[in-house]
Protein backbone atom coordinates (compact mmCIF):
# COMPACT_ATOMS: atom_id res chain seq x y z
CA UNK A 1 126.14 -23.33 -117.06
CA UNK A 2 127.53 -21.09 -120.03
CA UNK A 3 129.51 -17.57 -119.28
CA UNK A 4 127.64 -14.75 -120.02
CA UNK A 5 128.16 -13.46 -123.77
CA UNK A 6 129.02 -10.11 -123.46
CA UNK A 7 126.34 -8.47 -126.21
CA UNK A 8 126.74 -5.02 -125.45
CA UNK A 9 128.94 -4.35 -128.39
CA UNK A 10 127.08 -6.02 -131.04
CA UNK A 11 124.97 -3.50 -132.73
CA UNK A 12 127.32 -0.43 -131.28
CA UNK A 13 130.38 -2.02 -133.20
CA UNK A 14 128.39 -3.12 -136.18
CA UNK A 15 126.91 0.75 -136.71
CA UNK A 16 130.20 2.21 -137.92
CA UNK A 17 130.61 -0.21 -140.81
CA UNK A 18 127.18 -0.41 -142.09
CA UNK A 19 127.17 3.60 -142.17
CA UNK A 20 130.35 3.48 -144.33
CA UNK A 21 128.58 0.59 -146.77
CA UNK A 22 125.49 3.09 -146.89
CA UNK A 23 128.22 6.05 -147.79
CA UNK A 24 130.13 3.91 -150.06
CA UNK A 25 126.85 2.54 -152.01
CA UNK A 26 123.90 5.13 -151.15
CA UNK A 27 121.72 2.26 -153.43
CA UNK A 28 122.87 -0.51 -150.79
CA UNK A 29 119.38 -1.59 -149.65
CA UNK A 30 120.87 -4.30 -147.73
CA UNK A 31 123.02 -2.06 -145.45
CA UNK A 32 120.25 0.41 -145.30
CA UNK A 33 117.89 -1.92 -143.37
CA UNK A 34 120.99 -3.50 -141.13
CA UNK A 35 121.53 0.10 -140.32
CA UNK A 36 118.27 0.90 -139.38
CA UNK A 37 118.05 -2.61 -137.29
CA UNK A 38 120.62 -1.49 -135.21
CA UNK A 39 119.84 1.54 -134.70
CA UNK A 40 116.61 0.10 -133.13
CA UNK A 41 119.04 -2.06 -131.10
CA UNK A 42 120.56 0.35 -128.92
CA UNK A 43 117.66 2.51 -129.04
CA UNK A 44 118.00 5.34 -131.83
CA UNK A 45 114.49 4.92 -133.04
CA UNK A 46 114.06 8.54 -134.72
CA UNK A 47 117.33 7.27 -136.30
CA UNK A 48 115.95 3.51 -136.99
CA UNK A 49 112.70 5.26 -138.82
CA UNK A 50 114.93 7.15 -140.71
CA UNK A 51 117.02 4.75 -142.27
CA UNK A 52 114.64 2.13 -142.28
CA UNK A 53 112.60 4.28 -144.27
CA UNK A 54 115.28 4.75 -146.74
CA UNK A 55 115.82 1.01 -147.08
CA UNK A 56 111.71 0.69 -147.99
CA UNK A 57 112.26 2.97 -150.46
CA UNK A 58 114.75 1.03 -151.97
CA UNK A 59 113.19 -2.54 -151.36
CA UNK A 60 112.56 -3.29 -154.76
CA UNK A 61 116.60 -4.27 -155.31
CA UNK A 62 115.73 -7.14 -152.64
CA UNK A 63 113.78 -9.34 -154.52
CA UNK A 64 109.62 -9.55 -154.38
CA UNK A 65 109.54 -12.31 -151.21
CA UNK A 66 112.96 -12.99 -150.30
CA UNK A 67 113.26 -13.01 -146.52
CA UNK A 68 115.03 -10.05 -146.09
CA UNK A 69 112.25 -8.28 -148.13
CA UNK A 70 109.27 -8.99 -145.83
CA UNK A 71 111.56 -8.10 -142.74
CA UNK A 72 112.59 -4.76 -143.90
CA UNK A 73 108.87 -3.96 -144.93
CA UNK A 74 107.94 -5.86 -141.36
CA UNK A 75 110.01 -3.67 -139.67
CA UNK A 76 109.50 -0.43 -142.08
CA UNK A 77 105.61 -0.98 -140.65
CA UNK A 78 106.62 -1.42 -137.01
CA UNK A 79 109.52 1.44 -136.88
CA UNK A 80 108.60 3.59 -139.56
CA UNK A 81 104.93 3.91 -139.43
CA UNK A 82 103.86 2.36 -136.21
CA UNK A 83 101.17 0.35 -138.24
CA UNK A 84 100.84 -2.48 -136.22
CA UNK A 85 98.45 -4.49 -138.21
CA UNK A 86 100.32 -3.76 -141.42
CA UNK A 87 103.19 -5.21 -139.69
CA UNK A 88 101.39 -8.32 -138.36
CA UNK A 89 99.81 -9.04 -142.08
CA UNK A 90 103.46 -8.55 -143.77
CA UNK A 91 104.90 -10.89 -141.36
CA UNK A 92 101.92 -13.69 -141.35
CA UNK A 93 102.27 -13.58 -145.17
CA UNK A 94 106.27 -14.07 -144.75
CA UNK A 95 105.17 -16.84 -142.85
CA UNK A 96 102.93 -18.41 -145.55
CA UNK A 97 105.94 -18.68 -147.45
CA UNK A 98 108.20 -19.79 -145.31
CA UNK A 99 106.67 -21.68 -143.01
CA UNK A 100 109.98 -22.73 -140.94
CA UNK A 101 110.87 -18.56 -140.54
CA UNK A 102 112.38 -17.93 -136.95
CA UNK A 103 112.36 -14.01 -138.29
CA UNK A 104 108.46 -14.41 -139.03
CA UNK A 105 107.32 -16.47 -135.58
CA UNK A 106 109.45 -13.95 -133.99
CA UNK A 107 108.21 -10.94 -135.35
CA UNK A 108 104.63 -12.25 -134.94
CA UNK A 109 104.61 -12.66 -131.40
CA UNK A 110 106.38 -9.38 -130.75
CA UNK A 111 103.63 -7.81 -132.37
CA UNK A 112 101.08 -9.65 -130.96
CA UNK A 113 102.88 -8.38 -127.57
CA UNK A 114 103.06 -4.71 -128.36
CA UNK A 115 98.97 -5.04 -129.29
CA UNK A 116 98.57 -6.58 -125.76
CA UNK A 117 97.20 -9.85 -127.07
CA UNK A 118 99.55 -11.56 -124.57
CA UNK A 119 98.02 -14.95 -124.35
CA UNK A 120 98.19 -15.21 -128.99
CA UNK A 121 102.06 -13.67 -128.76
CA UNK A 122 103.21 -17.25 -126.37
CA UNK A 123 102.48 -19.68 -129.62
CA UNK A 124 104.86 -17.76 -132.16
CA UNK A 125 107.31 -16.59 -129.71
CA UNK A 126 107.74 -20.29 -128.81
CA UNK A 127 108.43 -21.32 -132.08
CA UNK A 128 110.51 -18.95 -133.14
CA UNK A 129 112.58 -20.04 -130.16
CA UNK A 130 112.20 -23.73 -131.16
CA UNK A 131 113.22 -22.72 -134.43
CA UNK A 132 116.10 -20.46 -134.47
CA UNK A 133 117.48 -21.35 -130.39
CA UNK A 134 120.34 -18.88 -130.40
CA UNK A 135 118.28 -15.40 -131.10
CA UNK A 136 118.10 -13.28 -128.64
CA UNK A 137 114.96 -10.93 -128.92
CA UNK A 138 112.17 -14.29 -128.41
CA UNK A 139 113.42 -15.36 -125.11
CA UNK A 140 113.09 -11.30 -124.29
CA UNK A 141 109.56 -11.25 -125.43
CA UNK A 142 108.59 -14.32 -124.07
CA UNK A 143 110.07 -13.29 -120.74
CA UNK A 144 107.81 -10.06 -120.55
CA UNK A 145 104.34 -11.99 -122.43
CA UNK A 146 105.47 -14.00 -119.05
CA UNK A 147 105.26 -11.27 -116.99
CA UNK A 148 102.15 -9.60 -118.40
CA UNK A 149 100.46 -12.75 -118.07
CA UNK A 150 101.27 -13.27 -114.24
CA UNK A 151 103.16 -16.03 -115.20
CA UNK A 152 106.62 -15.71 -112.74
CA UNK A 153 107.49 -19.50 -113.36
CA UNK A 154 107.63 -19.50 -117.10
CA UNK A 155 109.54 -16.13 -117.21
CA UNK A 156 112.37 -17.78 -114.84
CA UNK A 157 112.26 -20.67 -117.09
CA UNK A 158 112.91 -18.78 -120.21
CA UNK A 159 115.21 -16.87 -119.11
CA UNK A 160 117.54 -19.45 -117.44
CA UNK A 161 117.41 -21.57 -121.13
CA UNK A 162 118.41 -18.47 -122.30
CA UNK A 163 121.23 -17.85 -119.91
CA UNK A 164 122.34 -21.63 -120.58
CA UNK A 165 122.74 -20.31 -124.01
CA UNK A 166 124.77 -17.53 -123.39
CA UNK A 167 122.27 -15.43 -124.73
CA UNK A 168 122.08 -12.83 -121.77
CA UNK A 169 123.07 -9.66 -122.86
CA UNK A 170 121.74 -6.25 -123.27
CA UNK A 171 118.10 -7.30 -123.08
CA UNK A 172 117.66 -10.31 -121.12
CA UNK A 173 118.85 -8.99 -117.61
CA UNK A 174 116.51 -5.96 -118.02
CA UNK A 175 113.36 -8.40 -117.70
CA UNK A 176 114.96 -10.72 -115.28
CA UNK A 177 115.66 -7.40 -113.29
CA UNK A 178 111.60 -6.62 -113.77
CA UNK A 179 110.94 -10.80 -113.00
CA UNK A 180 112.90 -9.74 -109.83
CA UNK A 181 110.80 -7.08 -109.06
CA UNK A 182 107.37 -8.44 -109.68
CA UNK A 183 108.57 -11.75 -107.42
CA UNK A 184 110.11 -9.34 -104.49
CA UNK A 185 113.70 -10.62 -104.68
CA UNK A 186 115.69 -7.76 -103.83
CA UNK A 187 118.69 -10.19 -104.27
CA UNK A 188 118.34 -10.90 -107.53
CA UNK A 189 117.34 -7.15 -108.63
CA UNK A 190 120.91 -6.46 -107.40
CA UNK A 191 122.82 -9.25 -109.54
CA UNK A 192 121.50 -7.84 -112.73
CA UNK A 193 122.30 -3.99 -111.53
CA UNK A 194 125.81 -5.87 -110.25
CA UNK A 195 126.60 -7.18 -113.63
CA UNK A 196 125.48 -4.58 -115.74
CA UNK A 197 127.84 -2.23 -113.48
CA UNK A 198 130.94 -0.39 -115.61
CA UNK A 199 128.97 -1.76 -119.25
CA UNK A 200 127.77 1.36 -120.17
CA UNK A 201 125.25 -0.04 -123.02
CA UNK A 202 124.17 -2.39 -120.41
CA UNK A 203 124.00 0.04 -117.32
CA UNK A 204 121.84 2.89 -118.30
CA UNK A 205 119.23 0.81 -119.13
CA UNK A 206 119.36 -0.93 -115.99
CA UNK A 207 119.77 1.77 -113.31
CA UNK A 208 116.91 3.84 -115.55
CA UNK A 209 114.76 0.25 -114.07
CA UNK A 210 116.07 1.01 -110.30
CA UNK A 211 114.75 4.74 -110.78
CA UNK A 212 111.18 3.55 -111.46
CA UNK A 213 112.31 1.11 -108.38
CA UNK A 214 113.15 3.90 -105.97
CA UNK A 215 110.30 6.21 -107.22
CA UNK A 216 107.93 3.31 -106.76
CA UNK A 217 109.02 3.30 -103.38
CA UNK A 218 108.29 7.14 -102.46
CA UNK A 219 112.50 7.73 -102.82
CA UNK A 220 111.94 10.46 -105.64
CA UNK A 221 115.39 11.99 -104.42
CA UNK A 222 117.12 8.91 -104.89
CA UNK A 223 115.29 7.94 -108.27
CA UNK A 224 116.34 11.54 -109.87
CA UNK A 225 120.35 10.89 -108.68
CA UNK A 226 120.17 7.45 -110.81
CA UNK A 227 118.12 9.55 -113.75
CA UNK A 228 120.60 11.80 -113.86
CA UNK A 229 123.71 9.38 -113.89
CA UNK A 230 121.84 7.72 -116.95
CA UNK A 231 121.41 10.34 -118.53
CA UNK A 232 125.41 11.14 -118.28
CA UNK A 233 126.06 7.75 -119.42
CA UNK A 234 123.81 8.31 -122.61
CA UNK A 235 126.05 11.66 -123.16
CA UNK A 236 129.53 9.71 -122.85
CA UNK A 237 127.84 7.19 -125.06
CA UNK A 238 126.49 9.82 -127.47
CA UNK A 239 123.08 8.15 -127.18
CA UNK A 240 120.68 10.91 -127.61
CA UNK A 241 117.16 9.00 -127.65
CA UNK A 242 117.93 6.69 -125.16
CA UNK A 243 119.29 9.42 -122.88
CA UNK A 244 116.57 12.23 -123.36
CA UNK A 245 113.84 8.65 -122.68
CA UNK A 246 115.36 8.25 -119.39
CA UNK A 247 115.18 12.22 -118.20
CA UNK A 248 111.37 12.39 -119.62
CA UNK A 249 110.50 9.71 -117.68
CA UNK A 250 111.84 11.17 -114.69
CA UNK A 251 109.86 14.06 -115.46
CA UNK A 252 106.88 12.24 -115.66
CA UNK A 253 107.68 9.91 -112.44
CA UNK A 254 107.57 13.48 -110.83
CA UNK A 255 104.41 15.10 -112.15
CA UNK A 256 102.20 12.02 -111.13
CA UNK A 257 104.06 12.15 -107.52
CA UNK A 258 102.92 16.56 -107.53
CA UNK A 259 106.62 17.43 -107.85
CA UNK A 260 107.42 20.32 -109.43
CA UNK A 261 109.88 19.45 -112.38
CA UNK A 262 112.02 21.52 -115.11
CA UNK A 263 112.13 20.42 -119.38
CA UNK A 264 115.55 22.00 -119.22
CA UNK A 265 117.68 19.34 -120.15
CA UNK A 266 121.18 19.86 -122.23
CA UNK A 267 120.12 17.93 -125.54
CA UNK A 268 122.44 14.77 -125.01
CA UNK A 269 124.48 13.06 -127.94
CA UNK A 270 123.32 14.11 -131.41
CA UNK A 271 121.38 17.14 -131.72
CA UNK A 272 117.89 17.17 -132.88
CA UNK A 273 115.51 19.72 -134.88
CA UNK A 274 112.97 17.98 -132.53
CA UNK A 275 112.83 14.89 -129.82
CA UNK A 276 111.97 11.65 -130.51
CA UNK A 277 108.53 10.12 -129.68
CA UNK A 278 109.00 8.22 -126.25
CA UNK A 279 110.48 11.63 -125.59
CA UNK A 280 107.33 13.74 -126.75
CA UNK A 281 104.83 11.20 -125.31
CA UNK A 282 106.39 11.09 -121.66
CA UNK A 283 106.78 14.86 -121.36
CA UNK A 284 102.87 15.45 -122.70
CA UNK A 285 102.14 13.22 -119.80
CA UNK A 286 104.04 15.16 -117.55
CA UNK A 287 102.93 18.68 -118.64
CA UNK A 288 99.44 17.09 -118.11
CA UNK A 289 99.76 15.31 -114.94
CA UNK A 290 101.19 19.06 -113.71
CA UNK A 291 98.35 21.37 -114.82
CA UNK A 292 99.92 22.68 -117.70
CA UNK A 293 96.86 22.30 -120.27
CA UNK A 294 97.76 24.59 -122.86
CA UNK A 295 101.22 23.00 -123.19
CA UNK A 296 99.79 18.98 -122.62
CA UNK A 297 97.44 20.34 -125.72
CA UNK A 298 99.64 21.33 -128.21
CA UNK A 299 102.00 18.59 -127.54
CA UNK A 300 99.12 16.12 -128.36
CA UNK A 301 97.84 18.04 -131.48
CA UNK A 302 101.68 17.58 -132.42
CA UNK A 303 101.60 14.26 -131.66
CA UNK A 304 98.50 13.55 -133.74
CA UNK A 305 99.99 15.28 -136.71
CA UNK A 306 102.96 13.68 -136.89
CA UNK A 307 102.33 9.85 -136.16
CA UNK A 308 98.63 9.87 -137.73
CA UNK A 309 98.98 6.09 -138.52
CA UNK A 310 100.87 5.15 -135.46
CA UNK A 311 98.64 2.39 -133.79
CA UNK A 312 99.95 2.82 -130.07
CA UNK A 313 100.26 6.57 -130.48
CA UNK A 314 96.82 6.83 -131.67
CA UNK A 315 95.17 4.30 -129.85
CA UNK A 316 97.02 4.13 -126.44
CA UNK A 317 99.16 7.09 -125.65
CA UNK A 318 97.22 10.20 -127.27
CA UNK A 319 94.09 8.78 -125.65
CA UNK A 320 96.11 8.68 -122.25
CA UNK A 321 97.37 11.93 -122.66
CA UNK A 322 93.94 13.39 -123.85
CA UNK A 323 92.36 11.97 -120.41
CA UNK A 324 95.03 13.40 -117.92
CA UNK A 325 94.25 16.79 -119.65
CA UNK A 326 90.31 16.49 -119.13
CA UNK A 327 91.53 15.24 -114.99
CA UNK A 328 93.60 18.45 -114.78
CA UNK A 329 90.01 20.20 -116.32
CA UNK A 330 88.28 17.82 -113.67
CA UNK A 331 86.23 16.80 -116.55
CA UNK A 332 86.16 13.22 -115.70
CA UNK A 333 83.52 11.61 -118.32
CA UNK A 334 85.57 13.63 -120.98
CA UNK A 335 88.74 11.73 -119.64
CA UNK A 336 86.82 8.70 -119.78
CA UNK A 337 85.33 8.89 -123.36
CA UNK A 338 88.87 9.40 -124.15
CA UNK A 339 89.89 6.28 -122.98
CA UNK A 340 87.23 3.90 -124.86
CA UNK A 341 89.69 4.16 -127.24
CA UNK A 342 92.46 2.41 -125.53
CA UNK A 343 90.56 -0.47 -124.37
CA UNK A 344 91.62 -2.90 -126.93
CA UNK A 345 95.25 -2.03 -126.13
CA UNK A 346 95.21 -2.07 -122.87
CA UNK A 347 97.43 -4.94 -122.18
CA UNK A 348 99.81 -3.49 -124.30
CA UNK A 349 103.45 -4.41 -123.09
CA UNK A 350 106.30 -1.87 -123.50
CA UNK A 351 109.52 -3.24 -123.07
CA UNK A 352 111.36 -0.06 -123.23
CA UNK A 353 110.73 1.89 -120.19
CA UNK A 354 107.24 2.87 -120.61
CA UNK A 355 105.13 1.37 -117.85
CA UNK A 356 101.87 -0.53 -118.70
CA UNK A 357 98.14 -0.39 -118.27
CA UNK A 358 97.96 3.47 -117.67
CA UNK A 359 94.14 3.51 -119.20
CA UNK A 360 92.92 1.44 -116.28
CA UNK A 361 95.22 4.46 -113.87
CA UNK A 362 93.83 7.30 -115.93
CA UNK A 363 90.17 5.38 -115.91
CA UNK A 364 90.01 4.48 -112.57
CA UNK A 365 90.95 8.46 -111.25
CA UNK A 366 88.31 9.75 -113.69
CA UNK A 367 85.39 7.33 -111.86
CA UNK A 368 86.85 8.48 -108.48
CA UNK A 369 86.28 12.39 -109.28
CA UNK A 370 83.09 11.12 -110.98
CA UNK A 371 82.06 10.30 -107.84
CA UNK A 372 81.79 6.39 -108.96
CA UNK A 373 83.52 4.38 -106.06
CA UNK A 374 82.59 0.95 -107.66
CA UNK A 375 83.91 1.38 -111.01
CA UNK A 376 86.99 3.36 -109.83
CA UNK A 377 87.75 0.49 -107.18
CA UNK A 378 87.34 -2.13 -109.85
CA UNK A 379 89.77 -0.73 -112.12
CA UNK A 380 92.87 0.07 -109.60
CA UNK A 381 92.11 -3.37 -108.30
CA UNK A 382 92.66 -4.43 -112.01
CA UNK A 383 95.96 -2.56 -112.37
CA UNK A 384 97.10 -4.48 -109.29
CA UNK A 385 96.08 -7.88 -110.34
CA UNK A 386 98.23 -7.13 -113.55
CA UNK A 387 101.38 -6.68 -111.07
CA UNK A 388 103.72 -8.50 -113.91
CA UNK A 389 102.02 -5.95 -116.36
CA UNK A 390 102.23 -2.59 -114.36
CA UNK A 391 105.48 -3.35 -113.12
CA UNK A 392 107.85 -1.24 -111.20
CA UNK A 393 106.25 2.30 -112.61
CA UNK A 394 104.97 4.88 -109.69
CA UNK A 395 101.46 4.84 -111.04
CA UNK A 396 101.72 0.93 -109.84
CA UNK A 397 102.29 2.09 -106.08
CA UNK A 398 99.94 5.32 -105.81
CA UNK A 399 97.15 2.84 -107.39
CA UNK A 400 96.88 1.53 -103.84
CA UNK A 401 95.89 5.30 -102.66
CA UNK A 402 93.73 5.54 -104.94
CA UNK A 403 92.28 2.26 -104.76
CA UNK A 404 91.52 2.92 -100.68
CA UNK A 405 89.78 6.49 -101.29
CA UNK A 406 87.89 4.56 -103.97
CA UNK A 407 86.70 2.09 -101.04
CA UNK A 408 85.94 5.00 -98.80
CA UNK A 409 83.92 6.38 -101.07
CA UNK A 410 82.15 3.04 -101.59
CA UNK A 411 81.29 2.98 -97.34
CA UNK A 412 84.21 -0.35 -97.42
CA UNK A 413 86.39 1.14 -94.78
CA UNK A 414 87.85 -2.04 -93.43
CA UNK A 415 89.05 -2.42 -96.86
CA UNK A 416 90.54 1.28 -97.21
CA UNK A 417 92.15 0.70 -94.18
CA UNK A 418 93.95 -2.17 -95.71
CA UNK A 419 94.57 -0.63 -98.79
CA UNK A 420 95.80 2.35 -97.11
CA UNK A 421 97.64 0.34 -94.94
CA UNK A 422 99.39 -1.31 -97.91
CA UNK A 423 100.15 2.18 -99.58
CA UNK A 424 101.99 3.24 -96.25
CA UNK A 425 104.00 0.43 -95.60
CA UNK A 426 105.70 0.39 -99.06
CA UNK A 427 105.87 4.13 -98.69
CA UNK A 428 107.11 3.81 -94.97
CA UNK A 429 110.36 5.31 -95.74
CA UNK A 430 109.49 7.46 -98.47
CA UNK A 431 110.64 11.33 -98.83
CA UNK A 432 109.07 13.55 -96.91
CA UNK A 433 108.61 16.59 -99.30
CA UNK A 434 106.36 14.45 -101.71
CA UNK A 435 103.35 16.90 -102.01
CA UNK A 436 100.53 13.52 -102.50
């Protein structure tokens, strides 16, 4: 079997020269989309839309369909915008003229992927495998469309081609870690948190996973210690976004749990005239999930106004966030008129941190105060069925609470008492000052 490649420099190191190229030439499309690529890489994505959108201003010096054209306007679309059917039609029609693209198959599938249409994202992400075997990103995506799909087996398999490969670095172990999880292997979630250990590019990423882990579990405590040491890892790192991501969701982790929570956070690495998305989006959920209307409110009218083409933003995340402020109104049918909208990106996979299938959460509370048993039962037993979806977020464990006070309300106590059962033994150690 192959060593490890140690990746966790690659985009880091490359940064510094591609900013001087952009410095030295400010006309260098070329080094203006690298740039932005990399930034995307180790997770600057404020950063990434930035300089991407500089490069798509420029794109005209690259040539009407060379390759590196329809990838910086792919990505300008994906990063920039958020449009993901822009994106999609960009990349089919880079395709079309190159029919043997490993960038185009790839970029496809991902797509596909972030739209939740997990089962059209396996063809593409396949070929762009078959057709370009030493990129990274595919086996990644492949390993979570995997995962979404309930499909353990193939996820192993593509990762350990991968790993023969030496292709393992910064992304990979992150969804063998969640592979790990979803499969119970406590073993194995340890290797990957082992061999990330003293790679800082590697590590935050990783222990940010073992917070939703120990939150999942009812250990709150233990989930804000590791928050907090990623977050100092961003700050040695100066890696603002990435850093600020893993405190918000922390915050959020907490509000769903009824934990009282604080926004203070020292800005980390580069300072900002305001945070970046995942930043905004986690912490309107939190103010939400806490009772804090007014502030949930502006923070989605915000939102709204300054992503108004975004696809998830607009059709996933501001419909979420919209919902959890009609629950904290106990306005349920509000909440679930809100999510319609979400329905046809439901499935949506975010490979990033943010956990999965919160429409069906959010959905399935709004029929339980509705006073609809049925419908609220069918949709936490949908989030459940998804385990390779929902993954290791808290929302993933409390959905068996609210699955078995959906059952009581149905008259199906044999079942609550299973389901409540199930809730308490993977809670059977948790913290004792948890207010739910």
């Amino acid at each position: 079997m192959a060593q490890r490649a140690d990746w966790s420099q690659g985009a880091s190191a490359a940064i510094p020269y591609m900013q001087r190229a952009v410095e030295l030439d400010p006309q260098y499309a070329a080094a203006f989309a690298y740039l932005g690529y990399y930034y995307s890489d180790v997770g600057e994505n404020e950063l990434a839309a930035q300089t991407i959108t500089k490069a798509y201003q420029l794109r005209d010096r690259l040539g009407a369909e060379s390759h590196l054209r329809f990838a910086l306007e792919t990505n300008y679309f994906l990063i920039a915008t958020g449009e993901l059917d822009r994106a999609l039609e960009v990349a089919t029609r880079q395709l079309q003229h190159y029919p043997s693209s490993a960038t185009a198959t790839a970029n496809i599938g991902m797509i596909l992927l972030s739209m939740g249409e997990l089962t059209r994202a396996v063809p593409p992400l396949e070929d762009s495998i078959r057709l370009f075997r030493e990129g990274v990103y595919p086996y990644w995506n492949l390993m979570y469309v995997n995962l979404g799909l309930n499909k353990f087996g193939n996820a192993k398999a593509v990762f350990e081609e991968a790993q023969k490969r030496g292709l393992d670095g910064v992304n990979l172990p992150s969804a063998r870690y969640q592979l790990a999880f979803a499969e119970g292997d406590e073993p194995a979630m340890q290797q990957q948190l082992a061999w990330a250990a003293g790679k800082p590019e590697l590590e935050g990423p990783l222990l940010a996973q073992q917070a939703d882990t120990e939150a999942y579990r009812g250990h709150l405590a233990a989930a804000r210690k590791l928050a907090q040491h990623t977050v100092d890892l961003g700050k040695n790192m100066k890696s603002g976004e990435p850093a600020a991501t893993w405190h918000a969701a922390q915050v959020w982790r907490e509000a769903e749990a009824g934990k009282p929570f604080s926004l203070e956070q020292p800005a980390p690495g580069t300072v900002k005239t305001k945070p970046a998305q995942p930043v905004r989006i986690l912490t309107a959920l939190a103010l939400a999930r806490s009772g804090d209307v007014a502030a949930a409110s502006q923070r989605a009218d915000e939102l709204n106004r300054d992503f108004p083409l975004d696809t998830l933003v607009q059709n996933y995340w501001l419909p979420c966030i919209r919902a959890a402020i009609a629950l904290a109104n106990k306005q349920p049918e509000q909440a679930l008129q809100a999510l319609e909208r979400a329905r046809a990106y439901e499935m949506a996979i975010f490979i990033n941190m943010l956990p999965t299938m919160q429409p069906a959460y959010l959905r399935g509370e709004a029929y339980l105060m509705a006073g609809q048993g049925q419908q609220s039962a069918a949709e936490f037993e949908r989030l459940l069925a998804h385990s390779g979806a929902a993954l290791n977020f808290v929302t993933g464990a409390l959905a068996r609470l609210h699955l078995a006070r959906a059952q009581v309300r149905n008259g199906d106590r044999e079942a609550a008492r299973k389901s409540y059962e199930n809730f308490l033994t993977l809670w059977k150690d948790a913290d004792s000052d948890i207010p739910i």
